[in-house]
PDB file of N, CA and C in Angstrom:
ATOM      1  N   UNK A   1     -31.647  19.856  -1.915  1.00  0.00           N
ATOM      2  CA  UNK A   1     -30.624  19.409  -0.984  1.00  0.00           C
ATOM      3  C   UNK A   1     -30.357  17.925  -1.206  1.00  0.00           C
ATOM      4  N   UNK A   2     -29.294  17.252  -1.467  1.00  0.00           N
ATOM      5  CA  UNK A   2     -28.526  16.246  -1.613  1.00  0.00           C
ATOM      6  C   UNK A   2     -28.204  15.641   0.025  1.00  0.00           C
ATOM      7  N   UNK A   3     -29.218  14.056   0.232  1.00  0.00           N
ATOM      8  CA  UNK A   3     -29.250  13.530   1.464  1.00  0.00           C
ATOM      9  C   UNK A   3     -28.276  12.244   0.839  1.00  0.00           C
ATOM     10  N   UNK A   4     -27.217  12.410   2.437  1.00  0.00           N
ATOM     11  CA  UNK A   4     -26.218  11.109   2.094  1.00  0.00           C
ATOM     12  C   UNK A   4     -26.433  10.155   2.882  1.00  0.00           C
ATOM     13  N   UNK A   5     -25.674   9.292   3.195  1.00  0.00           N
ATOM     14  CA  UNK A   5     -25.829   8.592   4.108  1.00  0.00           C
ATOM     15  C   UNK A   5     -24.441   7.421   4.322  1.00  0.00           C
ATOM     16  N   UNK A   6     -23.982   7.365   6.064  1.00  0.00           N
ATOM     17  CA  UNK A   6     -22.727   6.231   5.747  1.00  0.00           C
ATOM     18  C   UNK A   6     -22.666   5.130   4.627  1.00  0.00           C
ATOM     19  N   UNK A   7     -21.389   5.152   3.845  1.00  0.00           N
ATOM     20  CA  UNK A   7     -21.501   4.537   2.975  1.00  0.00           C
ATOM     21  C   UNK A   7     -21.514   4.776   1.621  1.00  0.00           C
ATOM     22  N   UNK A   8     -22.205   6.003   1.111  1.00  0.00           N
ATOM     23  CA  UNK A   8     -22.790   6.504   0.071  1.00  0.00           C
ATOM     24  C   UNK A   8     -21.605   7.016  -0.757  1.00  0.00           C
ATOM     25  N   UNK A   9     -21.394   7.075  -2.019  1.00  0.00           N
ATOM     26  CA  UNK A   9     -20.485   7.512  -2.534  1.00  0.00           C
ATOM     27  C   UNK A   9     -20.954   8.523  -3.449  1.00  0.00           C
ATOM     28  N   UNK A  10     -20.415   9.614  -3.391  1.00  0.00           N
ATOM     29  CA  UNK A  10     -20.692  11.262  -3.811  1.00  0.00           C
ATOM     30  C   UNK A  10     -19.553  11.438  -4.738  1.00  0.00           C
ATOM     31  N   UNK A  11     -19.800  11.870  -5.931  1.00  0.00           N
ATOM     32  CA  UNK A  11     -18.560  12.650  -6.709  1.00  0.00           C
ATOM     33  C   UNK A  11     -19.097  13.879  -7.307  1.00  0.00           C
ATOM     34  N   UNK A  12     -17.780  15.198  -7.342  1.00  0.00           N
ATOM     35  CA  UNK A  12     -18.180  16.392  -7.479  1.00  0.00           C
ATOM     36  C   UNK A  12     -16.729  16.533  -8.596  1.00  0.00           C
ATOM     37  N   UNK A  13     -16.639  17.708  -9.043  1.00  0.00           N
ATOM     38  CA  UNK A  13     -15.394  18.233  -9.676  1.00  0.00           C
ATOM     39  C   UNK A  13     -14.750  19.288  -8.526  1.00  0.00           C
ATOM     40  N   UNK A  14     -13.491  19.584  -8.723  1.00  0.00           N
ATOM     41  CA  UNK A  14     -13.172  20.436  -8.003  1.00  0.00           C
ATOM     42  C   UNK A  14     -12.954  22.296  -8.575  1.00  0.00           C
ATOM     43  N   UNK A  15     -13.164  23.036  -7.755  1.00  0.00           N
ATOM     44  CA  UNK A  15     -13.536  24.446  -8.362  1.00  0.00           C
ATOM     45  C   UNK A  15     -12.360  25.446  -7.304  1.00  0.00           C
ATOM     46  N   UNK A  16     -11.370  25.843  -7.878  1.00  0.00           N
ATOM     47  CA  UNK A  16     -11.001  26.807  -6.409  1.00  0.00           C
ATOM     48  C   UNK A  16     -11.629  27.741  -5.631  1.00  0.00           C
ATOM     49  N   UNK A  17     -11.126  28.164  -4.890  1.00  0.00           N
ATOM     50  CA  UNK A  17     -11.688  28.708  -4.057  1.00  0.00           C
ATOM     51  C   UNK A  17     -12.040  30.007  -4.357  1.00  0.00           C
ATOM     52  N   UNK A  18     -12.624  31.316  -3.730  1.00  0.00           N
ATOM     53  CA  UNK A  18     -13.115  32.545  -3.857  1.00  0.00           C
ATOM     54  C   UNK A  18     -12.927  33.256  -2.800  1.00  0.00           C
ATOM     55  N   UNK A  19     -12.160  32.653  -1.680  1.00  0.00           N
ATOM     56  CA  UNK A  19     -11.856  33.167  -0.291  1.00  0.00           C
ATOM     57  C   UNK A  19     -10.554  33.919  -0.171  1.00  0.00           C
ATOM     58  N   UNK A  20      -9.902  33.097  -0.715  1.00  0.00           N
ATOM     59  CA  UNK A  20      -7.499  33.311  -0.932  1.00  0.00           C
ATOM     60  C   UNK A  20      -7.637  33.376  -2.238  1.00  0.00           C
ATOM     61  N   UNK A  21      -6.725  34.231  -2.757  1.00  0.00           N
ATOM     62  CA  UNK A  21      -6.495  34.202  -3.951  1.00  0.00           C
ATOM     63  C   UNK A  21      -5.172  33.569  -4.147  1.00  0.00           C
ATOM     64  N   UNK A  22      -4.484  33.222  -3.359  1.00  0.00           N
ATOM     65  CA  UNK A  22      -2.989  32.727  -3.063  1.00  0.00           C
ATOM     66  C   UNK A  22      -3.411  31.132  -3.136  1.00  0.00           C
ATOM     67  N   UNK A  23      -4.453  30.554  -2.450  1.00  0.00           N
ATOM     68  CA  UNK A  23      -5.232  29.143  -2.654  1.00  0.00           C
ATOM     69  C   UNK A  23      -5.698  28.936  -3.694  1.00  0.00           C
ATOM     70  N   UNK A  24      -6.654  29.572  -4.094  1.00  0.00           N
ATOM     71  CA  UNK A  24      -7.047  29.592  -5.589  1.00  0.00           C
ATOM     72  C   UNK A  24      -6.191  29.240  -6.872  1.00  0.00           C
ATOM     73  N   UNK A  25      -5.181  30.169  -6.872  1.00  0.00           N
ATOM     74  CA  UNK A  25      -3.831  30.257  -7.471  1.00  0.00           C
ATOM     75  C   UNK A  25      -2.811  28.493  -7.638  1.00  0.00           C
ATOM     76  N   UNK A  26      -3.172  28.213  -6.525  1.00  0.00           N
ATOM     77  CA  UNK A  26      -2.328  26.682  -6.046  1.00  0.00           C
ATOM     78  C   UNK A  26      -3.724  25.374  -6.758  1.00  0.00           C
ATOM     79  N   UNK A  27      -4.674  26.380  -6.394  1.00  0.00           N
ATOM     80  CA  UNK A  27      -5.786  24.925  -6.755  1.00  0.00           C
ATOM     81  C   UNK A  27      -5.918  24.947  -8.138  1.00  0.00           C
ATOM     82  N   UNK A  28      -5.368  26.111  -8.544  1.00  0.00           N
ATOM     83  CA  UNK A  28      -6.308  26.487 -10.617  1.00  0.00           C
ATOM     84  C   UNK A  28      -5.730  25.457 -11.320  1.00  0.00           C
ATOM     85  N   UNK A  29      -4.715  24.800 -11.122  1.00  0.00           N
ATOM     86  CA  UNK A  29      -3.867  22.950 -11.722  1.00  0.00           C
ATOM     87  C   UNK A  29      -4.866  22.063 -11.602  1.00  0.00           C
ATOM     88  N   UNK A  30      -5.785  21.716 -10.909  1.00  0.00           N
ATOM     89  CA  UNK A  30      -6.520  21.053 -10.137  1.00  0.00           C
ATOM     90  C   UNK A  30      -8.112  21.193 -11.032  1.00  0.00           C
ATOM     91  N   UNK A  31      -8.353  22.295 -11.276  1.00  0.00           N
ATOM     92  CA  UNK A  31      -9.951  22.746 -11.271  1.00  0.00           C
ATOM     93  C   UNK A  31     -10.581  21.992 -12.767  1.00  0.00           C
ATOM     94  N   UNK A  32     -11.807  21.414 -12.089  1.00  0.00           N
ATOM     95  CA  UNK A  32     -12.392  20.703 -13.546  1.00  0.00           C
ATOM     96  C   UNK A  32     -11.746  19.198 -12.737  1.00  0.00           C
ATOM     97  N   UNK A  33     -10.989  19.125 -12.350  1.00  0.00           N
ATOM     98  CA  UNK A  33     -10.671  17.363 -11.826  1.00  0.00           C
ATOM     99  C   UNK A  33     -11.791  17.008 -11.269  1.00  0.00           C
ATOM    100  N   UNK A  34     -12.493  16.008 -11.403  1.00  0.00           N
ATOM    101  CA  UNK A  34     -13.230  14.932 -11.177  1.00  0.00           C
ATOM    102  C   UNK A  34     -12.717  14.061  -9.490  1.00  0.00           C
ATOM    103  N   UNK A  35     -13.482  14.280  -8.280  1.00  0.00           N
ATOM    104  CA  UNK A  35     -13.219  13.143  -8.173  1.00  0.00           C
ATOM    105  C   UNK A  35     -14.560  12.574  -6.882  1.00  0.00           C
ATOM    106  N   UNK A  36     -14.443  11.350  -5.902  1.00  0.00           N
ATOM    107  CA  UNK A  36     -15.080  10.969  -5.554  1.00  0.00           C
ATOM    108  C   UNK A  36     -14.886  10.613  -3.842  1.00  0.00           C
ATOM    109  N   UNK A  37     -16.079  10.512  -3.079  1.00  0.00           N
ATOM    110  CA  UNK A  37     -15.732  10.714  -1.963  1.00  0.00           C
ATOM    111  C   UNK A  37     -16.455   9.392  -1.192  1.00  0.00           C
ATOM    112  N   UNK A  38     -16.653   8.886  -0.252  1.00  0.00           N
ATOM    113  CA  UNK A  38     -17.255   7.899   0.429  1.00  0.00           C
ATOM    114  C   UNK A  38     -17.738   8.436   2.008  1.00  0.00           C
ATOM    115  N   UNK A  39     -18.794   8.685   2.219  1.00  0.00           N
ATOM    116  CA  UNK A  39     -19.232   8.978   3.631  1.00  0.00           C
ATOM    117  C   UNK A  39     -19.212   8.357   4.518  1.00  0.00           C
ATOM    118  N   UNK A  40     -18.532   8.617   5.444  1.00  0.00           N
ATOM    119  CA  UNK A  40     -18.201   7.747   6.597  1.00  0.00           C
ATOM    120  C   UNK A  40     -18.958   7.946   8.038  1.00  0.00           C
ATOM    121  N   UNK A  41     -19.672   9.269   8.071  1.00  0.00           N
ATOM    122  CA  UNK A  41     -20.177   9.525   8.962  1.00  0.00           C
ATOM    123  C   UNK A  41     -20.656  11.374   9.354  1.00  0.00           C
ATOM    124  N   UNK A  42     -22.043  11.403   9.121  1.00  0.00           N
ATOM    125  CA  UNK A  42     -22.296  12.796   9.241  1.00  0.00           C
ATOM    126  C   UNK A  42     -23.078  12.757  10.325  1.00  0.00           C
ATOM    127  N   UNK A  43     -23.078  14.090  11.192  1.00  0.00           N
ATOM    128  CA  UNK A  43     -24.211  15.000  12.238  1.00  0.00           C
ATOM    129  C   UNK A  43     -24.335  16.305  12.043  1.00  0.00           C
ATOM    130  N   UNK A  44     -25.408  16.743  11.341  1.00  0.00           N
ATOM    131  CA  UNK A  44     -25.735  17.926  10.775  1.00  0.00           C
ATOM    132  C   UNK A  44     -25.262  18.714  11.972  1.00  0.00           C
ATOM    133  N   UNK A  45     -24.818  19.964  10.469  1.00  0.00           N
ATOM    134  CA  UNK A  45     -24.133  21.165  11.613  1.00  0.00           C
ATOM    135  C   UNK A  45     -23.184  20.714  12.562  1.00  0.00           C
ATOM    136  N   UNK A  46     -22.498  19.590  12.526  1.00  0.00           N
ATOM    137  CA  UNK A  46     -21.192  19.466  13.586  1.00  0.00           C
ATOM    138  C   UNK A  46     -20.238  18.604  12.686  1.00  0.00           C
ATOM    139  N   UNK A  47     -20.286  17.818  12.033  1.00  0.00           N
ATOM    140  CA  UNK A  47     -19.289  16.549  11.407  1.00  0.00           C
ATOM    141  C   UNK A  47     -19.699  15.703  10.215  1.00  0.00           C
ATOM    142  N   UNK A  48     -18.640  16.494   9.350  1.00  0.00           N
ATOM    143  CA  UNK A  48     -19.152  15.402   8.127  1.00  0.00           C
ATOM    144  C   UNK A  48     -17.241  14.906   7.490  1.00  0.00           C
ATOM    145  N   UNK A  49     -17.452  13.370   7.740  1.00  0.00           N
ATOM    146  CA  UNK A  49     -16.703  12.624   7.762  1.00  0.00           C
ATOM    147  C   UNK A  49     -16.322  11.821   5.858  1.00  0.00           C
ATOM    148  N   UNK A  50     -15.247  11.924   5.746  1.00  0.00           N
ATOM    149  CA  UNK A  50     -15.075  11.173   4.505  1.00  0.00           C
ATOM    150  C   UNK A  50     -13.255  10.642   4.178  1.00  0.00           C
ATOM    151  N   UNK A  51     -13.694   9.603   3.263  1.00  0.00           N
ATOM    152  CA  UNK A  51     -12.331   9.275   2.363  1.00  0.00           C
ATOM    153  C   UNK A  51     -12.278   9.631   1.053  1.00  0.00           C
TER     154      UNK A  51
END
């Protein structure tokens, strides 16, 4: 498990989804993009905050 914390900067790639195939479809332009996020504020199990 990956612990963050305000502040912390996280980068992932992006993957579509497996839920919509109609979303998926819109995200597959997208997939393999790179990008990065900044935590602004988490409370497990209720709010996880970012830019």
């Amino acid at each position: 498990m990956v612990r963050s914390f305000p502040g912390a900067c996280m980068r992932g790639v992006i993957v579509p989804t497996t839920v919509d195939a109609e979303v998926a479809d819109a995200q597959k332009k997208h997939e393999g993009m790179p990008f990065e996020i900044t935590i602004e504020q988490m409370e497990s199990e209720r709010l996880f905050s970012f830019r």
